[in-house]
N, C-alpha and C. Protein backbone atom coordinates (compact mmCIF):
# COMPACT_ATOMS: atom_id res chain seq x y z
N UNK A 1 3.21 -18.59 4.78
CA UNK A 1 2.35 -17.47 5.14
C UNK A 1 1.12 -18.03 5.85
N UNK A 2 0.61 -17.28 7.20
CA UNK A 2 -0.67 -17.84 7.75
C UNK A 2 -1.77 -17.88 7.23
N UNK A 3 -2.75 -18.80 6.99
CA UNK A 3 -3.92 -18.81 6.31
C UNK A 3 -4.78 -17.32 6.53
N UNK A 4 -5.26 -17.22 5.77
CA UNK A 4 -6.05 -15.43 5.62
C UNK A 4 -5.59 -14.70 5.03
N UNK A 5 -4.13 -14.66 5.48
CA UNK A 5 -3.37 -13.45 4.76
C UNK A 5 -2.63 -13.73 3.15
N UNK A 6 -3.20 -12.72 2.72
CA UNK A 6 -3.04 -12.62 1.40
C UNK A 6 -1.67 -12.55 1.08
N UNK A 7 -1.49 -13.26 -0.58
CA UNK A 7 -0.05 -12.71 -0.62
C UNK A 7 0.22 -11.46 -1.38
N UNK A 8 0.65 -10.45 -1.51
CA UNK A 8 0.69 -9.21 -1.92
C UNK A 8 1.38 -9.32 -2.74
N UNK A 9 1.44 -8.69 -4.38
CA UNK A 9 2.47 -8.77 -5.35
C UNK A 9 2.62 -7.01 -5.17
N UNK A 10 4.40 -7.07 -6.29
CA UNK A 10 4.57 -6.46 -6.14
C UNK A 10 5.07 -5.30 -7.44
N UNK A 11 4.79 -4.23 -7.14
CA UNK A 11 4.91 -3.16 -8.80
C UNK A 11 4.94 -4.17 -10.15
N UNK A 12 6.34 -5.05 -9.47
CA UNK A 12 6.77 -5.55 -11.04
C UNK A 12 6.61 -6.54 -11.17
N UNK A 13 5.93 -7.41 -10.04
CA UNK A 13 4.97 -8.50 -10.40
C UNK A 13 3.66 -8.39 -11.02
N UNK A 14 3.20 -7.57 -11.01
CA UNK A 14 1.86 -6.44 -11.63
C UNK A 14 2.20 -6.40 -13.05
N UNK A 15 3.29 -5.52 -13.12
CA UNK A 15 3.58 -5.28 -14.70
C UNK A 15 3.61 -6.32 -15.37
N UNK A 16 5.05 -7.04 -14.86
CA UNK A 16 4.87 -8.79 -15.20
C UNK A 16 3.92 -9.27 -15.85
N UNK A 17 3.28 -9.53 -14.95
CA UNK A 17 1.71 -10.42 -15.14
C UNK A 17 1.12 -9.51 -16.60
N UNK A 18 0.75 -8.42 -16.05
CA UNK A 18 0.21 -7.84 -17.19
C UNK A 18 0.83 -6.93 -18.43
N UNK A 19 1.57 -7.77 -18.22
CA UNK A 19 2.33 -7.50 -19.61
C UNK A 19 2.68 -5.25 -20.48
N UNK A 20 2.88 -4.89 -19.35
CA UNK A 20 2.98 -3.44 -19.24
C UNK A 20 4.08 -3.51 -18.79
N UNK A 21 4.49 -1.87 -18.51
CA UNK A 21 5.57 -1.20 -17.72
C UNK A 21 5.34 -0.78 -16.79
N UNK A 22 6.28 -1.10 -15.87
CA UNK A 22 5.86 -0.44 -14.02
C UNK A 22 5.88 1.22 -14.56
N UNK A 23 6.16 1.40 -15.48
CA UNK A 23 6.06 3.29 -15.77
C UNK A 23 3.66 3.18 -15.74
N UNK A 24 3.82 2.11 -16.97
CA UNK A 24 2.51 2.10 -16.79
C UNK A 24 1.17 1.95 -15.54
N UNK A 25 2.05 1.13 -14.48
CA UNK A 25 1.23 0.35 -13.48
C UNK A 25 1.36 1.74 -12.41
N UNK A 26 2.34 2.98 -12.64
CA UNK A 26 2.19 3.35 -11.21
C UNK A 26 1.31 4.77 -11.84
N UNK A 27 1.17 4.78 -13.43
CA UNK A 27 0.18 5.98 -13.78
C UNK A 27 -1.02 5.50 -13.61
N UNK A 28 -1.44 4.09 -13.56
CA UNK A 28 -2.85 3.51 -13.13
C UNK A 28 -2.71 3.76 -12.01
N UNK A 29 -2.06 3.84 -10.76
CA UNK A 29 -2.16 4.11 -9.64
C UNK A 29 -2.29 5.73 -9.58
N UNK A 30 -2.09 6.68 -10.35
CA UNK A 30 -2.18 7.64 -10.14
C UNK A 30 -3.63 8.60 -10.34
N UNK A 31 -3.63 7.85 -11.62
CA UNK A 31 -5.22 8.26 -12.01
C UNK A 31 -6.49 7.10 -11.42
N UNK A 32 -6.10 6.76 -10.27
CA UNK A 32 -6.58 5.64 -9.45
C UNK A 32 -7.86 4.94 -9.97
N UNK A 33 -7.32 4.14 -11.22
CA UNK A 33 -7.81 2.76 -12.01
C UNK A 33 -7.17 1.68 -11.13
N UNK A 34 -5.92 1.31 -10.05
CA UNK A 34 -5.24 0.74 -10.03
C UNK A 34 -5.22 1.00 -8.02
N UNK A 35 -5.39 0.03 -7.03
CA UNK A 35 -5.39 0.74 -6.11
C UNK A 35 -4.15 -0.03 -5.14
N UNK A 36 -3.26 0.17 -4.57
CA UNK A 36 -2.20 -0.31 -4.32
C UNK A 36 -2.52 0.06 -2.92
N UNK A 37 -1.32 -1.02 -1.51
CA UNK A 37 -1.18 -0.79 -0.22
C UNK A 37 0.30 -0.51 -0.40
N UNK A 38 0.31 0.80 0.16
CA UNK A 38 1.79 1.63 0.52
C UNK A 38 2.14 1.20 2.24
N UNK A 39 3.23 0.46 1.58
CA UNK A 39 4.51 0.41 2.63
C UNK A 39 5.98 0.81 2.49
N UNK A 40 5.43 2.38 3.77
CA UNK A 40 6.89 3.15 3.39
C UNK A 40 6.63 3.63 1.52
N UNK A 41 7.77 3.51 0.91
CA UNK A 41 7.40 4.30 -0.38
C UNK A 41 7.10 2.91 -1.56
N UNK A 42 6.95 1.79 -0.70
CA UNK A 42 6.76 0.50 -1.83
C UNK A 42 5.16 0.58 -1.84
N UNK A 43 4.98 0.26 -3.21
CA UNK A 43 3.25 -0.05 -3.67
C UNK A 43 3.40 -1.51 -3.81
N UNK A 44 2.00 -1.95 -3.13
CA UNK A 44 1.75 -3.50 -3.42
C UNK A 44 0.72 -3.85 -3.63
N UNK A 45 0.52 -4.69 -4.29
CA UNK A 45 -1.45 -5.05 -4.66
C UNK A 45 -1.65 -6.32 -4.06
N UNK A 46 -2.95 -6.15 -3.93
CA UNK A 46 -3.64 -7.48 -3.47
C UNK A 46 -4.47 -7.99 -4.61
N UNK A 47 -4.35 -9.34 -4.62
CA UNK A 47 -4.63 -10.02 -6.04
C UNK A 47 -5.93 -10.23 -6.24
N UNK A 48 -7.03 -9.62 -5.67
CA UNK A 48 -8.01 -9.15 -5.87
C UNK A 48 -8.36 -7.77 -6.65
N UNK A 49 -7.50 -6.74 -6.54
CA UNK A 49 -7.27 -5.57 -6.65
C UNK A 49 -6.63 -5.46 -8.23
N UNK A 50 -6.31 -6.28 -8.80
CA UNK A 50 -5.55 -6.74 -9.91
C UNK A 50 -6.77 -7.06 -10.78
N UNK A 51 -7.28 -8.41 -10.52
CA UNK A 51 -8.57 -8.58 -10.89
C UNK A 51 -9.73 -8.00 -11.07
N UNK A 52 -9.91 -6.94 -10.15
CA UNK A 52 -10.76 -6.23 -10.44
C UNK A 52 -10.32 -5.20 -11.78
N UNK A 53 -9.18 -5.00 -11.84
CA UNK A 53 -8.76 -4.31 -12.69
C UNK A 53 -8.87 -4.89 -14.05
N UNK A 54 -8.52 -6.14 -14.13
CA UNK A 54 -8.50 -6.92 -15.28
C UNK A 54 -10.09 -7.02 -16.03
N UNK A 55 -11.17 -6.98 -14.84
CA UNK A 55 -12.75 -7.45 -15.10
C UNK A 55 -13.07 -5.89 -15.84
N UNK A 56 -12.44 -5.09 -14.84
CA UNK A 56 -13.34 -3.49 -15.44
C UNK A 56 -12.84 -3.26 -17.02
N UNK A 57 -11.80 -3.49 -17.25
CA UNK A 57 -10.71 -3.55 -18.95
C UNK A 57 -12.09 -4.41 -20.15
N UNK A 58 -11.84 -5.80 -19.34
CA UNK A 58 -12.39 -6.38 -19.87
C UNK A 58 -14.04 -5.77 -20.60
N UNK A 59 -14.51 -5.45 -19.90
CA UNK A 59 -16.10 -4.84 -19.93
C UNK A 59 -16.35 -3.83 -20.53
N UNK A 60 -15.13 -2.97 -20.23
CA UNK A 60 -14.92 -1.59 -20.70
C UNK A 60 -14.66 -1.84 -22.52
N UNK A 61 -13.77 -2.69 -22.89
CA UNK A 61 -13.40 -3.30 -24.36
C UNK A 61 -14.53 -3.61 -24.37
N UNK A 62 -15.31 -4.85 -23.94
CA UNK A 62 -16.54 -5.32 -24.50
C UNK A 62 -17.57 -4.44 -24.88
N UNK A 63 -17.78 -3.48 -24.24
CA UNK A 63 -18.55 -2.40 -24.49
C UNK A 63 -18.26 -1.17 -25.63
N UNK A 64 -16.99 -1.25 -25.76
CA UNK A 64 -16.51 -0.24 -27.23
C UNK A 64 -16.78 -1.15 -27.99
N UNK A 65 -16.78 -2.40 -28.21
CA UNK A 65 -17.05 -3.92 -29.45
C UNK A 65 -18.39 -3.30 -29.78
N UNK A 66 -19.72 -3.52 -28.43
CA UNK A 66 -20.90 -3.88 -29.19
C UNK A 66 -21.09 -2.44 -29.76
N UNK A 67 -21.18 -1.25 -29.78
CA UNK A 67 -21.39 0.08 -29.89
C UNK A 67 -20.78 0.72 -31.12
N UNK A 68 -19.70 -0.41 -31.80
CA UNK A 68 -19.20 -0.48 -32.98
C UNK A 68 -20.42 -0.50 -34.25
């Protein structure tokens, strides 16, 4: 792949990784927590887009902890 361009994962490399169900990963895309590039009817993320997802979880938990 040419330098710059990202590599794009895909639905069920998403789930994969994060240990969910692509049932789960495409209702995050729906209630748009989750923001995917549509090609044709395939969703794909950019692994930034993942991460961000992972940081907001993260913060979001940390924040129900201290408020305990």
């Amino acid at each position: 792949m040419p330098d710059g361009v990202p590599q794009l994962l895909t639905l069920m490399e998403v789930a994969t990784a994060m240990r969910v169900s692509p049932h789960t990963i495409r209702s995050w895309v729906r209630k748009g927590r989750l923001r995917p590039l549509r090609l044709s009817r395939r969703l794909l993320f950019h692994p930034d887009e993942v991460t961000r997802l992972l940081v907001s979880a993260s913060v979001t938990s940390a924040e129900e902890v201290s408020t305990r």
